[in-house]
C-alpha atoms as a PDB file:
ATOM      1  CA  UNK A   1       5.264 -21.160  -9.516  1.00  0.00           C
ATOM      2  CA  UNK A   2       1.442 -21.187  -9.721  1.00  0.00           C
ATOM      3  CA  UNK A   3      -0.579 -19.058 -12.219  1.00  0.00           C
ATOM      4  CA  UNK A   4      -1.637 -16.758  -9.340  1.00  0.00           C
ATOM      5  CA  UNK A   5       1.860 -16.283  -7.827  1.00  0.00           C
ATOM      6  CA  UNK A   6       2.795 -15.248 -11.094  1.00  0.00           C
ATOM      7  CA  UNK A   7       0.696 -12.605 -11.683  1.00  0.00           C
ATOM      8  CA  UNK A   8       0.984 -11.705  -8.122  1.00  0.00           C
ATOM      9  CA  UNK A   9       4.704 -11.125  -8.930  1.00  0.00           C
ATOM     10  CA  UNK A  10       3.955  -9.305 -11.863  1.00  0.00           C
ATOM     11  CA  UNK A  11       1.284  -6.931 -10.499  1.00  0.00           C
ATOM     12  CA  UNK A  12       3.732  -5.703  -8.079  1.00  0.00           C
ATOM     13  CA  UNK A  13       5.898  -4.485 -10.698  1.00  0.00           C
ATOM     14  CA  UNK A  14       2.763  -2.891 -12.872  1.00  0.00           C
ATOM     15  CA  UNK A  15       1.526  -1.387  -9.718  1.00  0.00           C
ATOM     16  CA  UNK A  16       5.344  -0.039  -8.858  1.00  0.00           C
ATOM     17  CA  UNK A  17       5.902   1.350 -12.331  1.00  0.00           C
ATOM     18  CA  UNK A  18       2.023   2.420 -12.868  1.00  0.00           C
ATOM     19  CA  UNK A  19       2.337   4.750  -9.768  1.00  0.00           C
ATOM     20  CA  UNK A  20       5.811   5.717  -9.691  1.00  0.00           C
ATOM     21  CA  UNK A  21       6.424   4.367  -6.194  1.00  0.00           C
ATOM     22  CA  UNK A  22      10.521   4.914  -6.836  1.00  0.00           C
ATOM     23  CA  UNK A  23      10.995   3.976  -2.865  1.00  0.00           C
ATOM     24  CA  UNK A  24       9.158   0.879  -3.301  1.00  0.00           C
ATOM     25  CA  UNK A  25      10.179  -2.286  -4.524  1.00  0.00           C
ATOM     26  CA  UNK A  26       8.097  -5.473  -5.408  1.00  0.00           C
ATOM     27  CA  UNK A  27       9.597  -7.450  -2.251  1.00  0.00           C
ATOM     28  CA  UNK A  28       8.060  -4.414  -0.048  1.00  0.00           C
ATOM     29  CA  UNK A  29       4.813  -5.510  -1.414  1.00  0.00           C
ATOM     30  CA  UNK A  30       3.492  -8.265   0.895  1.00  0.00           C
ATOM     31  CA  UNK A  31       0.859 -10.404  -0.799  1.00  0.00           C
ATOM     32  CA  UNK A  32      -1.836 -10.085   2.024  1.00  0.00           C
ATOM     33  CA  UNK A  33      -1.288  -6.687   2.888  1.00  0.00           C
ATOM     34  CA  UNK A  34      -3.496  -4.253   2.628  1.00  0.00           C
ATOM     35  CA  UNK A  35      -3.099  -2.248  -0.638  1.00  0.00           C
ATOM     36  CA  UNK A  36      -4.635   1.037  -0.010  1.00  0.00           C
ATOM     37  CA  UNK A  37      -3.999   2.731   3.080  1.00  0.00           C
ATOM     38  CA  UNK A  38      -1.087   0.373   3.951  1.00  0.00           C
ATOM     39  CA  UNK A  39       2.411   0.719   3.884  1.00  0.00           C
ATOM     40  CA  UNK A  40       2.978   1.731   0.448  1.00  0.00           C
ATOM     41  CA  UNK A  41       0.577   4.995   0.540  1.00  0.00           C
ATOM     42  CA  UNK A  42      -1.990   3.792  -2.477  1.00  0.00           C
ATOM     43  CA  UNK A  43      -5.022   6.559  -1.890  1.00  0.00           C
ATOM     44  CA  UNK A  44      -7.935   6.443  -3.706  1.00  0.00           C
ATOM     45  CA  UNK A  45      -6.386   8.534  -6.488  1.00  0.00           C
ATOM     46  CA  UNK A  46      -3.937   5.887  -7.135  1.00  0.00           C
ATOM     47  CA  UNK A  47      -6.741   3.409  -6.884  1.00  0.00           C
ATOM     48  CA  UNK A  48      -8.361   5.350 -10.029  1.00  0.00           C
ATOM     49  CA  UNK A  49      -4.676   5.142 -11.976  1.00  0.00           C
ATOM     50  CA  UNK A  50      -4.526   1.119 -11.384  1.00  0.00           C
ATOM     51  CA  UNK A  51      -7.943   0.376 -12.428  1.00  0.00           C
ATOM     52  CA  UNK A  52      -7.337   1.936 -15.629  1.00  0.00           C
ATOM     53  CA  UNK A  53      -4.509  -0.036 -15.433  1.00  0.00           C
ATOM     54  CA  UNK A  54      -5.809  -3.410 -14.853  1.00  0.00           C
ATOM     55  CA  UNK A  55      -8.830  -2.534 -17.972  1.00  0.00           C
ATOM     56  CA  UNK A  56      -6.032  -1.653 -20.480  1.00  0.00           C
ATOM     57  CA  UNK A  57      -3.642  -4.783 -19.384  1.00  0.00           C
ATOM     58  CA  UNK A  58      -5.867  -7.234 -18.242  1.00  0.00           C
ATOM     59  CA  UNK A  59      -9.352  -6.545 -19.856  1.00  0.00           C
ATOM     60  CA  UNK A  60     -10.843  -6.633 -16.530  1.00  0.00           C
ATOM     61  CA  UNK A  61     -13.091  -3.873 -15.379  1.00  0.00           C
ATOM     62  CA  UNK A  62     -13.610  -3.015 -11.810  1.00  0.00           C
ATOM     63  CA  UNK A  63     -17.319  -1.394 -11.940  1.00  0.00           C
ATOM     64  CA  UNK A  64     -18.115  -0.428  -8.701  1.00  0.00           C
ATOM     65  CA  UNK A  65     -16.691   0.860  -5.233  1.00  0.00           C
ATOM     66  CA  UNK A  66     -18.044  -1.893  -3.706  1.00  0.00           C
ATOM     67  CA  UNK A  67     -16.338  -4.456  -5.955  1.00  0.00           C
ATOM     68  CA  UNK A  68     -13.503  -1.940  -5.492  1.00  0.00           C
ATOM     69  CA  UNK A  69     -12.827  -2.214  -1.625  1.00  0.00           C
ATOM     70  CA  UNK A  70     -12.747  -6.102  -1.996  1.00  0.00           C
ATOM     71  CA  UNK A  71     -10.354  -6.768  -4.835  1.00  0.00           C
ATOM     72  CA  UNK A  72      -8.287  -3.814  -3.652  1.00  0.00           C
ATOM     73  CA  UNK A  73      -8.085  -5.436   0.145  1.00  0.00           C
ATOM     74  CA  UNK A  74      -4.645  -6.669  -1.176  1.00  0.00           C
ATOM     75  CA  UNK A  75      -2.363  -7.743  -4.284  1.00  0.00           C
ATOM     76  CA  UNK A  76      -3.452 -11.506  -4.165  1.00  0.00           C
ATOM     77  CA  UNK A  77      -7.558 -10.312  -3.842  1.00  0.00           C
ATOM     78  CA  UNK A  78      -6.253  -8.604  -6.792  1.00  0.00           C
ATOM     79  CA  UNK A  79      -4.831 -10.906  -8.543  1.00  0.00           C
ATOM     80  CA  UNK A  80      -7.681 -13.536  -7.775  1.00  0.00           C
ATOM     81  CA  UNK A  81     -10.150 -11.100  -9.034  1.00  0.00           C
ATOM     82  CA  UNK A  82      -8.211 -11.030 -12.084  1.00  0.00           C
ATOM     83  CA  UNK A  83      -7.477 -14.495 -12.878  1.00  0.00           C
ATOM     84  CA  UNK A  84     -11.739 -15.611 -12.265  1.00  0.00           C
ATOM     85  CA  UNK A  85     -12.794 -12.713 -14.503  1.00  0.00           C
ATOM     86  CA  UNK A  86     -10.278 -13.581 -17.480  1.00  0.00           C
ATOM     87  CA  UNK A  87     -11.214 -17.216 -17.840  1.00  0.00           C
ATOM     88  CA  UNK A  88     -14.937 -15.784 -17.774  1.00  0.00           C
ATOM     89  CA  UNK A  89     -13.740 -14.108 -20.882  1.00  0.00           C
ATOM     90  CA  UNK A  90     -11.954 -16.706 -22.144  1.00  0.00           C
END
């Protein structure tokens, strides 16, 4: 399994257990889906919780709404965005 698979696997789960989605499991999550506004009913509330989220975890800040809407578009965008920003870090 690749690096970004994994973490695509694991922010499933942190994005399950971050929001309390109790209905949802990480299989119900498809990878390209849309994250907000799709089928697991992320709003932009929820939005705030997992960026937050992603700072504490991941040490990744998500500045702007514009930068928002794109790594939000779905759990692998996310999961790119965080994988290019760590090794920036790194």
């Amino acid at each position: 399994m690749s690096q970004l698979n994994e973490l695509i696997a694991e922010l499933k789960v942190k994005i399950i257990q971050t929001l309390g989605l109790m209905d949802v499991r990480p299989e119900d999550i498809k990878d390209d889906a849309p994250l907000v506004g799709g089928d697991t009913g992320i709003d932009s509330i929820d939005v705030l919780e997992l960026v937050m989220m992603i700072e504490k975890i991941y040490g990744v800040k998500i500045e702007s709404k514009e930068l928002g809407s794109k790594v939000f578009a779905s759990v692998r965008a996310l999961a790119t965005h965080i994988l290019a920003n760590q090794r920036q870090k790194a």
